[in-house]
Protein backbone atom coordinates (compact mmCIF):
# COMPACT_ATOMS: atom_id res chain seq x y z
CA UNK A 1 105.65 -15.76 212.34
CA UNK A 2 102.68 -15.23 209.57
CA UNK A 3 103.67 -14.96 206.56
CA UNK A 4 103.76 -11.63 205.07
CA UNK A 5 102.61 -11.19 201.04
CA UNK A 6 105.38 -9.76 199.10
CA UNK A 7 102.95 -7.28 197.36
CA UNK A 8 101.91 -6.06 200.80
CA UNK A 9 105.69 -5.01 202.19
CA UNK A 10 105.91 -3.75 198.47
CA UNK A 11 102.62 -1.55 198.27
CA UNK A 12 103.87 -0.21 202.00
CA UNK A 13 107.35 0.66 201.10
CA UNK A 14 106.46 2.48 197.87
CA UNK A 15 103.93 4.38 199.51
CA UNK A 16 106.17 6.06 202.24
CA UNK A 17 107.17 9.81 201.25
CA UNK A 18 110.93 10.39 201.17
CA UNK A 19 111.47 11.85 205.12
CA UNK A 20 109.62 8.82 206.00
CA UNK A 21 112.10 6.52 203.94
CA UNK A 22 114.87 8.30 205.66
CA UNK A 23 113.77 7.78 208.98
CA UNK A 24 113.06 4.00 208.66
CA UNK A 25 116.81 3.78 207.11
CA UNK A 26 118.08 5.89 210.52
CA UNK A 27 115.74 3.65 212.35
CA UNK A 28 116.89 0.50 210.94
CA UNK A 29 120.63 1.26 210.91
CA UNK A 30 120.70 1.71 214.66
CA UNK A 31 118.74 -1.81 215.03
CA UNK A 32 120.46 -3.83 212.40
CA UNK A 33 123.40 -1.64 210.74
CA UNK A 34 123.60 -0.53 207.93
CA UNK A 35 124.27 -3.85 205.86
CA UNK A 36 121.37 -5.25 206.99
CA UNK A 37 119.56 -7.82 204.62
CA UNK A 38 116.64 -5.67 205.88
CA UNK A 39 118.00 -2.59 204.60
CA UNK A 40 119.07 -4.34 200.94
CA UNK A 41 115.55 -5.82 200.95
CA UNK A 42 114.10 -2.40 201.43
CA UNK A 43 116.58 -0.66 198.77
CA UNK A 44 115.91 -3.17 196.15
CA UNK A 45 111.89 -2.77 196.76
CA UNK A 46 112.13 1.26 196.78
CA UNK A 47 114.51 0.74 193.93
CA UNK A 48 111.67 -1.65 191.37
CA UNK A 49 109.50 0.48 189.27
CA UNK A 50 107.16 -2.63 189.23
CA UNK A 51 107.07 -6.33 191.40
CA UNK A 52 109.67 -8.63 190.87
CA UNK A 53 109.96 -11.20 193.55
CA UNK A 54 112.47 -13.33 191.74
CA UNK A 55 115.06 -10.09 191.55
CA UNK A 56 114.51 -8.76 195.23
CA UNK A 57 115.27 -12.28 196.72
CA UNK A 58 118.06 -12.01 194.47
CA UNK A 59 119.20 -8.27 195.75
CA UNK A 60 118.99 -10.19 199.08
CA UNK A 61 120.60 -13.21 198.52
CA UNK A 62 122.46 -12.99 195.49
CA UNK A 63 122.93 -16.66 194.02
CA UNK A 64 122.96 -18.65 197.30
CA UNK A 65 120.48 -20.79 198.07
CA UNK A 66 118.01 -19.62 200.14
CA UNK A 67 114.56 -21.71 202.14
CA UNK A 68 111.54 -20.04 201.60
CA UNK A 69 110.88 -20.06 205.10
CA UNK A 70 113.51 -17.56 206.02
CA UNK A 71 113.06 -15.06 202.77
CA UNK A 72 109.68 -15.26 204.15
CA UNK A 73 110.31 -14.43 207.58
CA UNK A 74 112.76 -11.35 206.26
CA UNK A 75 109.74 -10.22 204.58
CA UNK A 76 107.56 -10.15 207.94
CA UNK A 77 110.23 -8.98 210.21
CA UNK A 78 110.60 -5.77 207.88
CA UNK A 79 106.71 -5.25 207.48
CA UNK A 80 106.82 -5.00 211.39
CA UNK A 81 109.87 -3.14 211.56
CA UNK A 82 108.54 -0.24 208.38
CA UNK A 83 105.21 0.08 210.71
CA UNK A 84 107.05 0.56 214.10
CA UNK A 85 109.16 3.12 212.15
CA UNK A 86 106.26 4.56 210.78
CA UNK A 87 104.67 4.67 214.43
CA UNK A 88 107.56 6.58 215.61
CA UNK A 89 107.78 9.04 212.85
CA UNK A 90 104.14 10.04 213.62
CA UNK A 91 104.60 10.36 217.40
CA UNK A 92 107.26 13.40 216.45
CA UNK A 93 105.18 14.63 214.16
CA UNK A 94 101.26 14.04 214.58
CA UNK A 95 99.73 15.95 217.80
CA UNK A 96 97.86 13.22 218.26
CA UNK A 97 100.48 10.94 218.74
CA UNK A 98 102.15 13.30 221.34
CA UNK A 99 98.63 13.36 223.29
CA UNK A 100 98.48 9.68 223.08
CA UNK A 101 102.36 9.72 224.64
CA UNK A 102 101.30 12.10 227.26
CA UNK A 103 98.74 9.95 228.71
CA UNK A 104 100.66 6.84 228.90
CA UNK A 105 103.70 9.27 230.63
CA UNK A 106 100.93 10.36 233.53
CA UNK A 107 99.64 6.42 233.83
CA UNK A 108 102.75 5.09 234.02
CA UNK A 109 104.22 8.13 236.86
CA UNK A 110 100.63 7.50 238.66
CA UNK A 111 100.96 3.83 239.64
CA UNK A 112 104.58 5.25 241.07
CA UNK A 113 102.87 7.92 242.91
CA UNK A 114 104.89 10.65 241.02
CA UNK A 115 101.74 12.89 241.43
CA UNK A 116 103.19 16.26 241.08
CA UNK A 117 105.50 15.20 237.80
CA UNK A 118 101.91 14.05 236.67
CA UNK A 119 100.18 17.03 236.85
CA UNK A 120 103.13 18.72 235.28
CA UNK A 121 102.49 16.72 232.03
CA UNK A 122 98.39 17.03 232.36
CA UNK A 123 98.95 20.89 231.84
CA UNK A 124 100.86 20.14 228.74
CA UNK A 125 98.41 17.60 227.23
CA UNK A 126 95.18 19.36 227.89
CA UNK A 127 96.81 22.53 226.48
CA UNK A 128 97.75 20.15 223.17
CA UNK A 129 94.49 18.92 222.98
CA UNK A 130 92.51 21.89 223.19
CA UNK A 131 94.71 23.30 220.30
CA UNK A 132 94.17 20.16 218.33
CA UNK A 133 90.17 19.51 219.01
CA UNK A 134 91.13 16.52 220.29
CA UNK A 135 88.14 15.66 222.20
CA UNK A 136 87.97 12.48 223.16
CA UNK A 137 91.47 13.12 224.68
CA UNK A 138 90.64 15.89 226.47
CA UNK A 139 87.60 13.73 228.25
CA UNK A 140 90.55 11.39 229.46
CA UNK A 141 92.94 14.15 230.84
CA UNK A 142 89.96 15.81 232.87
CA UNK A 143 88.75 12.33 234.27
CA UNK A 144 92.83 12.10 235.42
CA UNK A 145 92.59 15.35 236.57
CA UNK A 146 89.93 14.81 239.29
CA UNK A 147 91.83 10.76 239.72
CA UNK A 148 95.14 12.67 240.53
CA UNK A 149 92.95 15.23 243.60
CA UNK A 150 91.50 12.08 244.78
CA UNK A 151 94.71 10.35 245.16
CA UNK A 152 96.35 12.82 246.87
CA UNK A 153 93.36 13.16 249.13
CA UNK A 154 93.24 17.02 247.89
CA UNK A 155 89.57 17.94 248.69
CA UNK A 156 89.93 21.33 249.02
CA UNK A 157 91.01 20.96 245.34
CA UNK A 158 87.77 18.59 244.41
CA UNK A 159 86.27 20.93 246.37
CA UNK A 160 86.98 24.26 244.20
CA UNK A 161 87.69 22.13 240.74
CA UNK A 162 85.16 20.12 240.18
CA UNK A 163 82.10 22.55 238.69
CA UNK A 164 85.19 23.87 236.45
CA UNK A 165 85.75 20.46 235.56
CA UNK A 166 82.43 19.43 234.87
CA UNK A 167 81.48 22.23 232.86
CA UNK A 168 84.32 21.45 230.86
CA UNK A 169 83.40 17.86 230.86
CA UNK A 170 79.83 18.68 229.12
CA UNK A 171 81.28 21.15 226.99
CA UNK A 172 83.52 19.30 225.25
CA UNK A 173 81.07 16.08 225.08
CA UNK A 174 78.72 19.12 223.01
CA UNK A 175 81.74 19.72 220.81
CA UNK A 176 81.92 15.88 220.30
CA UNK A 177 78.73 15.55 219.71
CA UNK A 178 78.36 18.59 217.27
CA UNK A 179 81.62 17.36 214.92
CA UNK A 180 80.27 14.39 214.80
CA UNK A 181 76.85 14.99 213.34
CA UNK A 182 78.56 17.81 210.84
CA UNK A 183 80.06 14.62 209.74
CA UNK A 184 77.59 12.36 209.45
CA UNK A 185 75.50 15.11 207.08
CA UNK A 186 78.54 15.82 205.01
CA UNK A 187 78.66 11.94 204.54
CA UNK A 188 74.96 11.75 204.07
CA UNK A 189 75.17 13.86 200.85
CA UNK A 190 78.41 12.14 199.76
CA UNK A 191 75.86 9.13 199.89
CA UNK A 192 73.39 11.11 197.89
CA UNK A 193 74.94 12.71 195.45
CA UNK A 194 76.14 9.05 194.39
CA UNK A 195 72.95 7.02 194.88
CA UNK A 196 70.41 9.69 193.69
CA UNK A 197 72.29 10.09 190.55
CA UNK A 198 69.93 9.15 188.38
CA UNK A 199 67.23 11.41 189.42
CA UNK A 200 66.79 14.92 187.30
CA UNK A 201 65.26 18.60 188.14
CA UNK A 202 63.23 18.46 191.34
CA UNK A 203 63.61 15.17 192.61
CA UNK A 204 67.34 15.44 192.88
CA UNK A 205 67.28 18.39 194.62
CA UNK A 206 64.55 16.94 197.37
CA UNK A 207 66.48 13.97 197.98
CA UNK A 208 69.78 16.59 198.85
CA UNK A 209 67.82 19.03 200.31
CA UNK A 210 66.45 16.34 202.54
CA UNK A 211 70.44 16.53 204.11
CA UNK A 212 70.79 20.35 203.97
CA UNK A 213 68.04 21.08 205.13
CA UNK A 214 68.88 19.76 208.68
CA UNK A 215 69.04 22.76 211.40
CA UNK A 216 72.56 22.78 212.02
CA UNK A 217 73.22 23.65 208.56
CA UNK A 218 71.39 26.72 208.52
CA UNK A 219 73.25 28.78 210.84
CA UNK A 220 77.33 28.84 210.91
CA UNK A 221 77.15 29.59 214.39
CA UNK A 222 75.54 26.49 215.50
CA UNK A 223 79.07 25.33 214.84
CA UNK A 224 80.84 24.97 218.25
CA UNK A 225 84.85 24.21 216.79
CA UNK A 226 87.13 24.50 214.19
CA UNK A 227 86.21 20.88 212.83
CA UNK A 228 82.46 21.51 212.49
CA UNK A 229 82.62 24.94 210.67
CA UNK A 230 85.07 23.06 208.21
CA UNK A 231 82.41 20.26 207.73
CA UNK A 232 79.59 22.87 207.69
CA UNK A 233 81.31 24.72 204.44
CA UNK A 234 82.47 21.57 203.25
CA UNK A 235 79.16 20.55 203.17
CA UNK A 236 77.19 23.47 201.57
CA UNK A 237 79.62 23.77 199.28
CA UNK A 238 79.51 20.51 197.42
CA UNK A 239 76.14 20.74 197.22
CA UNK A 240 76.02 23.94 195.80
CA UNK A 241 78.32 22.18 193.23
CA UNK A 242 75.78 19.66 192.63
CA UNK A 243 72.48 21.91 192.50
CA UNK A 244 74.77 24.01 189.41
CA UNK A 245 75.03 27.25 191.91
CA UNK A 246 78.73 27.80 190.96
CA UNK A 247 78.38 31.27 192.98
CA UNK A 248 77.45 29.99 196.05
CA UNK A 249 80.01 27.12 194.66
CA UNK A 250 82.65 29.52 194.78
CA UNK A 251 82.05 31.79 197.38
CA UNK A 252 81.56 28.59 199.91
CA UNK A 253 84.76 27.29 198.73
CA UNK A 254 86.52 30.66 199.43
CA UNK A 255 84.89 31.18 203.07
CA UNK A 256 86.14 27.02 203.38
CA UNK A 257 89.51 28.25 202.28
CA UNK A 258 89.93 31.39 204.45
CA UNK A 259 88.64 29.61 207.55
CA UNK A 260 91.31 26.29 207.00
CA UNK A 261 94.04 29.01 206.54
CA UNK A 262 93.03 30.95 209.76
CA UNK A 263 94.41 28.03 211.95
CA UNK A 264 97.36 26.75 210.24
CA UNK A 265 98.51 24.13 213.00
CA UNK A 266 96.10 22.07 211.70
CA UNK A 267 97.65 22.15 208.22
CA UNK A 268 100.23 21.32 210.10
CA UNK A 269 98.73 17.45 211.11
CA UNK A 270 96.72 17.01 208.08
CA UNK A 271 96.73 18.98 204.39
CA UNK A 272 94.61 16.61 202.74
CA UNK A 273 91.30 17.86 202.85
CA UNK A 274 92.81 21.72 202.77
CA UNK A 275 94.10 20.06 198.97
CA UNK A 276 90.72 18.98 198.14
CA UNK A 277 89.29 22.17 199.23
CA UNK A 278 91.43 24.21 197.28
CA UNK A 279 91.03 21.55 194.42
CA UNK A 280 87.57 22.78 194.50
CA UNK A 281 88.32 26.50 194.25
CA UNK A 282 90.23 26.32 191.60
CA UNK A 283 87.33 24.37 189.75
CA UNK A 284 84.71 27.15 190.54
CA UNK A 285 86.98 29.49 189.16
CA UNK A 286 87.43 27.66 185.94
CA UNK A 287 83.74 26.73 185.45
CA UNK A 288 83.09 31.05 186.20
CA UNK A 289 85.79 31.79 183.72
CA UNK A 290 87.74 33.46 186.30
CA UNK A 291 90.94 32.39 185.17
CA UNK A 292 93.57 34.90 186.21
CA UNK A 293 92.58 34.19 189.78
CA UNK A 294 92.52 30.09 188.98
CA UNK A 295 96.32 30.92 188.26
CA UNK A 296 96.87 32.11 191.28
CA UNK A 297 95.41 29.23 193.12
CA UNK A 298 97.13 26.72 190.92
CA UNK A 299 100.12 28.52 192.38
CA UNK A 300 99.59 28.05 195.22
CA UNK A 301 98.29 24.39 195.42
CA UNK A 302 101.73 23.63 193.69
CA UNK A 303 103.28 24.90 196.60
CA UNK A 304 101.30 23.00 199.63
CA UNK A 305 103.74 21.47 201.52
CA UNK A 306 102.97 17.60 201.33
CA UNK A 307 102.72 15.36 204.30
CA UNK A 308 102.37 12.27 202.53
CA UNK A 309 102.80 10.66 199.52
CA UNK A 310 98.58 10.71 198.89
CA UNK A 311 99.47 14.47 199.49
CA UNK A 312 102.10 14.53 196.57
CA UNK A 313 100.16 12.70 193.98
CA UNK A 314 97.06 14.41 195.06
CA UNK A 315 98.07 17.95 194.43
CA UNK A 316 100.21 16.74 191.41
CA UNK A 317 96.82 15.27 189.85
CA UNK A 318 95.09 17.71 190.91
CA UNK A 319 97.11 20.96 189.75
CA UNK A 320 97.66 19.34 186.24
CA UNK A 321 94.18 18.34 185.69
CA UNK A 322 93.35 21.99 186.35
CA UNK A 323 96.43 23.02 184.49
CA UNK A 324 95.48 21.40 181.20
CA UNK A 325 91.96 22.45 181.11
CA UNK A 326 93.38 26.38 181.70
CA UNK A 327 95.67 25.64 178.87
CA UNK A 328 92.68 24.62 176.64
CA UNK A 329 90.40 27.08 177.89
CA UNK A 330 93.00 29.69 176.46
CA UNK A 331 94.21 27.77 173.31
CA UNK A 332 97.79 27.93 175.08
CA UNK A 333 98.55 24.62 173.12
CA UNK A 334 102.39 24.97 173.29
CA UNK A 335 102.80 26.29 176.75
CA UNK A 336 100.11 22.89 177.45
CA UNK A 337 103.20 20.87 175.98
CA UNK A 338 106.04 22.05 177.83
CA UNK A 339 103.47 21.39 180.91
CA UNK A 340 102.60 17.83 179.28
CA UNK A 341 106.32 16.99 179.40
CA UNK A 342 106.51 17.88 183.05
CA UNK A 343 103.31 15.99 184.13
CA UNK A 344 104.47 12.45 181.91
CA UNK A 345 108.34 12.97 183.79
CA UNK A 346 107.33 13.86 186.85
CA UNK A 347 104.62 11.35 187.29
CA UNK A 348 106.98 8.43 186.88
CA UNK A 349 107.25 8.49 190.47
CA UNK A 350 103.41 7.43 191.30
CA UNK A 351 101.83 4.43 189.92
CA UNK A 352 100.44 4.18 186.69
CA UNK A 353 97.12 3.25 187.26
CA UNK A 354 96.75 6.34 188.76
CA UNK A 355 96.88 8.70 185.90
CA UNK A 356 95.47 5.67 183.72
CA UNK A 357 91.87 7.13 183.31
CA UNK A 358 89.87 9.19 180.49
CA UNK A 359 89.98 12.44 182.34
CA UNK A 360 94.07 12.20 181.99
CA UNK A 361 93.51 10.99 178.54
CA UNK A 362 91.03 13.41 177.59
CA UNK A 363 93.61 16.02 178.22
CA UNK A 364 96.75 14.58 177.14
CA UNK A 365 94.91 14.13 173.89
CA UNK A 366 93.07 18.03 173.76
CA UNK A 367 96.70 19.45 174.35
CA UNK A 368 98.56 17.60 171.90
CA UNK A 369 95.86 17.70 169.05
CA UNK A 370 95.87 21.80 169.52
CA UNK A 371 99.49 21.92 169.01
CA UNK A 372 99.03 20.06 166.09
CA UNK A 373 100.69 16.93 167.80
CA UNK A 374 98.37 14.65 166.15
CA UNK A 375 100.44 11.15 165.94
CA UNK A 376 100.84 11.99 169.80
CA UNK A 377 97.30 12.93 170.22
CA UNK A 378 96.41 9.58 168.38
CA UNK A 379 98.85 7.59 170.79
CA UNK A 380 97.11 9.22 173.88
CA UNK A 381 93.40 8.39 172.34
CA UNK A 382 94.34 5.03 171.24
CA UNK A 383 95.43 4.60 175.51
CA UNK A 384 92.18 5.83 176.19
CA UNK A 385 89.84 4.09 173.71
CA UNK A 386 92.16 1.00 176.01
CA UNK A 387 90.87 1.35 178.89
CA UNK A 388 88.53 -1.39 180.66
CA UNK A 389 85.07 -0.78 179.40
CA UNK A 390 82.13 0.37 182.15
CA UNK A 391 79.20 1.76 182.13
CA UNK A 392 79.63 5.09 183.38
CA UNK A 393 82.30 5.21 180.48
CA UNK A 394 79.76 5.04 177.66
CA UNK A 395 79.56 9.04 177.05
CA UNK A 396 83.53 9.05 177.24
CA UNK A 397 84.01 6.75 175.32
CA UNK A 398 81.37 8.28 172.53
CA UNK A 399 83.57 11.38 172.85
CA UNK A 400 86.83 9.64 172.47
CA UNK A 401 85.49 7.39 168.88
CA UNK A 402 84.25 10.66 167.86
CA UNK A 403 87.77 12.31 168.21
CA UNK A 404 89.27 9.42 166.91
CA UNK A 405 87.86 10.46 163.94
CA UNK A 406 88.91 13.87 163.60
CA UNK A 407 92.71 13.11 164.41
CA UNK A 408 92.51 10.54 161.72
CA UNK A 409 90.83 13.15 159.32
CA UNK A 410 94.07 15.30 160.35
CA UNK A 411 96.24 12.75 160.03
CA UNK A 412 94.65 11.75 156.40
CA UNK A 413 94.34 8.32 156.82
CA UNK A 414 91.06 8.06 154.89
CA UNK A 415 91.29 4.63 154.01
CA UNK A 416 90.86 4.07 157.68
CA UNK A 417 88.60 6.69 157.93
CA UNK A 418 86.06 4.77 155.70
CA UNK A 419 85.72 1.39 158.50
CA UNK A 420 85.89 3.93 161.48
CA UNK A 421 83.16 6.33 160.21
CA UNK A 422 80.89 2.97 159.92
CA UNK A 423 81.83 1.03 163.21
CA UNK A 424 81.24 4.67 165.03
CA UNK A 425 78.15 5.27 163.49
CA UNK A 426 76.79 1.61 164.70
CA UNK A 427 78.58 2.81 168.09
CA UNK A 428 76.53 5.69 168.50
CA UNK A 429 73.38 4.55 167.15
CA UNK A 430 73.04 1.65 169.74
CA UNK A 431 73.83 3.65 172.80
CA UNK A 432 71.38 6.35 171.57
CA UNK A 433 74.45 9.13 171.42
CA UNK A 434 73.85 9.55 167.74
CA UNK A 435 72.69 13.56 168.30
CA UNK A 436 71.93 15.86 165.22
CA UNK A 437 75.91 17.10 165.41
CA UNK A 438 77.01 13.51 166.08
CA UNK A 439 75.26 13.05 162.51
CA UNK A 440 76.77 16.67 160.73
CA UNK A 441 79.86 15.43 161.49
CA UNK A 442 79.82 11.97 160.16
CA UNK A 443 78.09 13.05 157.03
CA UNK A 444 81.24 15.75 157.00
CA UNK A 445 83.93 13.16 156.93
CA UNK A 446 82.07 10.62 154.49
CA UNK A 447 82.26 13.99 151.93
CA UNK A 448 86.04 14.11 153.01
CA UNK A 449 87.30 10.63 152.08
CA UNK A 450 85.85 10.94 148.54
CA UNK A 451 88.25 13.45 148.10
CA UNK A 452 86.33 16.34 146.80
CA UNK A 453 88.14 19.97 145.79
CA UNK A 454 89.51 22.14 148.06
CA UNK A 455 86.11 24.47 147.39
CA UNK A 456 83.63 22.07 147.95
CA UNK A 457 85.33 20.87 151.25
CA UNK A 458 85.01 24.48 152.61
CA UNK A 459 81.59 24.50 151.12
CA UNK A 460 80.93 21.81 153.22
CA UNK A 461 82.62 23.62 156.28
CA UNK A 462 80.68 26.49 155.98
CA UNK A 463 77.61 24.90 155.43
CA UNK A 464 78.19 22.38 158.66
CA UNK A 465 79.01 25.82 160.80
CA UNK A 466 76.02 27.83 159.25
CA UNK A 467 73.59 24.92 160.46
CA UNK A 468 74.46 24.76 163.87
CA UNK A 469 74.48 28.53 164.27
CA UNK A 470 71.25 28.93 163.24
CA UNK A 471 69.70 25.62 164.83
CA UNK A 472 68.48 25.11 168.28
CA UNK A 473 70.68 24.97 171.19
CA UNK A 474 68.86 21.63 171.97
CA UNK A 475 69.26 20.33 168.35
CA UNK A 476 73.00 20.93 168.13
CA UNK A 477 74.10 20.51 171.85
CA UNK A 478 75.26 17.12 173.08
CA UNK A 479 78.16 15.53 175.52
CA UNK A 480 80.55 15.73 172.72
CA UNK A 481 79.80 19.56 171.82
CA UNK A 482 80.72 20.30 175.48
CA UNK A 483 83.75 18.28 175.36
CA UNK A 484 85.35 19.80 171.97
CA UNK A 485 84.97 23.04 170.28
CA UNK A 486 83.75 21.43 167.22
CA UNK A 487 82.91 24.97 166.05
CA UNK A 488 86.44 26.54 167.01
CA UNK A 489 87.50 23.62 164.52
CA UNK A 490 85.23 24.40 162.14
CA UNK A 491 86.79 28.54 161.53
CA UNK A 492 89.91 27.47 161.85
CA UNK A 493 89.54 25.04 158.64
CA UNK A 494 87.34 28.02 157.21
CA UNK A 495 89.98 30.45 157.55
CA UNK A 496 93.22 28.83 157.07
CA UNK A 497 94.12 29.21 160.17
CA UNK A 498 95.32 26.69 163.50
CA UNK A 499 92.89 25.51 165.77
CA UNK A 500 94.72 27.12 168.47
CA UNK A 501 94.38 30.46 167.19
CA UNK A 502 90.95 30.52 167.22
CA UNK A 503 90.48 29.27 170.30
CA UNK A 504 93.05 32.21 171.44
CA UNK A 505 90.42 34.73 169.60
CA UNK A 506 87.64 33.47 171.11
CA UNK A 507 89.42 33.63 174.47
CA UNK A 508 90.34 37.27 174.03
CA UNK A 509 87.06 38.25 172.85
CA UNK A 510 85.58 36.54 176.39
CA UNK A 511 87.86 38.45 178.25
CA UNK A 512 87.46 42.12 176.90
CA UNK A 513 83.30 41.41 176.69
């Protein structure tokens, strides 16, 4: 038998939800009982938070001696034995899988001539896979539909079937067809939207418009089945996103959301893409300020019914992401801490790596720094400033040295304050992010670390705030000013008051406008 890698059966194991767990164990038990070295293999590698080798061949084994060969061939024998599990889980869960079962039921009771007991189980299939849009299925059972009439020699059946039959025959080769260039345009401006990053204004929007602009995405009803009309919206929808219409952004996304909901059996299969659609609801919400209805949504993305594990650590990323930047939005710093606490215990259960990125950074940092946190929001940033360096990171990563700053400046450690202010300066300069408030700011701290009077610091507050209010938006806007309220800061060292109070004001003020 080949041998199997240990970080294979380990990645395969940790990625199976908890029912599925369960069922391999009922699975297993019946095939090996329950003391299985199997079983203990599969314990200790659902039981290690990271891979040890050395201690599962231990869990296995204990202290006897053991030949590679046969800890080896355990490992293989239980990679086969997790995916036949896995094979059976899906067949009493996935409609596809029961399809797929149906069809090898009629093949096997046609070459025994059980032609009746046959058609019995055609009805059921081609009911299942009409439900399902399972086309290519459905192509199968009609082609045994007209085999079982010819076997029986039933030509008055041929006789009276057959236009039915191949009417439904093209149709459903048109519904093939049709889903399957939906998805090839959706995947076309996935494509786009990647490679034509780098163009601006009008060329960007030829090379996408050179997708949408295809005929079947200018009617909905061009869209023969369930699948297509979710591509279709899926579709105009993300590139609404990407052309900055977050109306059309958001009413796509709610049309996207109403039409998944209006045949839930197909939640039932597969939630994934219902997750990523509602993902993107929630974010047209937020980027509209409509945040009592983004509440609502969060609510009920939390409570989408996973179907796999991708499921559960897509709508946990996905709710807190979007649960962090409602808690900033607001200035609800504590109530962002208790949820902060949740998120870091709760995501114990997913790999690292996962939550390992400056967008989770970014946030744990925001939170903490508003509630005043700031040797937590310094741990978080120091994680972040971590992270392997790319080149799509260099605005982040601008952001985060210019944060790093103002936690230190909180923190008053201004004899490391002094290095930092010089080393980001250099930073900033050489990747041309050094922008007019980029340079206000600096010049701010360097004042601060000489340790002037309490007056001429707020002097120097007011004076900072007073420039940018009265200078151009181009002049004072950069990637920075969008990711902080540096002027929310600003008042709040103006006034005497928290940073999360004024970002509560300002929040208030929004709302009752």
């Amino acid at each position: 038998m080949p041998k199997t890698p240990s970080h294979k059966l380990f990645d395969l194991i940790k990625g199976l939800s908890g029912s599925e767990k369960r069922y391999f164990k009922v699975y297993a038990g019946k095939q090996a009982g329950p003391d299985s070295k199997y079983l203990r293999l599969f314990d200790a590698i659902d039981a290690q938070q990271s891979f040890d080798d050395g201690l599962l061949r231990k869990a296995v084994y204990g202290n006897s001696p053991v030949q590679s060969r046969k800890y080896s061939e355990l490992k293989s024998y239980l990679y086969d034995w997790v995916l036949r599990s896995l094979q059976g889980y899906d067949e009493k869960t996935s409609a596809d899988y029961r399809i797929k079962h149906y069809l090898l039921s009629i093949r096997v009771l046609f070459r025994r001539s059980r032609f009746d007991a046959c058609q019995e189980i055609l009805a059921k299939a081609k009911k299942t896979a009409r439900q399902y849009e399972q086309f290519t299925a459905l192509l199968d059972l009609l082609g045994w539909e007209k085999q079982l009439a010819y076997a029986r020699a039933d030509i008055d059946y041929l006789d009276e079937a057959l236009p039915r039959i191949s009417e439904e025959e093209r149709f459903t080769i048109e519904q093939l067809q049709t889903v399957s260039a939906y998805r090839n345009l959706f995947f076309r401006l996935l494509v786009s939207l990647r490679k034509d990053a780098s163009l601006i204004g009008a060329d960007y929007r030829q090379k996408l418009g050179e997708v949408v602009d295809d005929p079947l995405l200018q009617e909905a009803s061009r869209a023969n089945s369930h699948q297509a009309r979710v591509y279709y919206f899926r579709t105009l929808s993300i590139y609404r996103l990407a052309i900055s219409d977050l109306q059309g952004f958001y009413e796509l996304s709610h049309e996207l959301i109403r039409l998944m909901e209006s045949q839930p059996h197909f939640l039932k299969e597969d939630v994934s893409e219902y997750i990523s659609a509602l993902s993107n609801l929630i974010m047209s919400c937020g980027r509209l300020g409509r945040h009592e209805e983004l509440q609502a949504h969060l609510l009920k993305l939390k409570q989408v019914p996973p179907l796999t594990s991708d499921d559960e650590l897509k709508i946990h990323r996905q709710y807190y992401q979007n649960r962090f930047s409602l808690c900033i939005a607001r200035g609800e710093f504590e109530l962002g801490m208790k949820e902060l606490r949740a998120h870091l215990k709760a995501r114990e259960r997913f790999e690292a790596h996962f939550f390992e990125t400056p967008t989770f950074f970014y946030n744990y940092f925001y939170i903490a720094f508003g509630a005043g946190a700031y040797d937590e929001a310094l741990a978080f940033l120091n994680q972040w400033l971590n992270l392997d360096y790319t080149v799509e990171r260099q605005d982040l990563q601008g952001i985060a040295r210019i944060l790093n700053l103002i936690v230190h400046f909180e923190l008053g450690n201004y004899v490391l304050l002094d290095s930092l202010l010089r080393s980001t300066y250099r930073y900033l300069k050489k990747r041309g992010q050094l922008h007019r408030m980029e340079q206000e700011l600096l010049s701010l701290l360097r004042k601060a670390i000489n340790a002037p009077s309490k007056q001429d610091l707020l002097g120097a507050y007011s004076s900072i705030k007073d420039a940018f209010e009265r200078g151009e938006p181009a002049q004072t806007q950069s990637f920075f000013t969008k990711a902080f309220d540096i002027m929310a800061w600003l008042k709040s060292k103006i006034e005497g008051r928290t940073f999360a109070e004024v970002l509560q004001d300002q929040y208030e003020r929004a709302r009752s406008a």
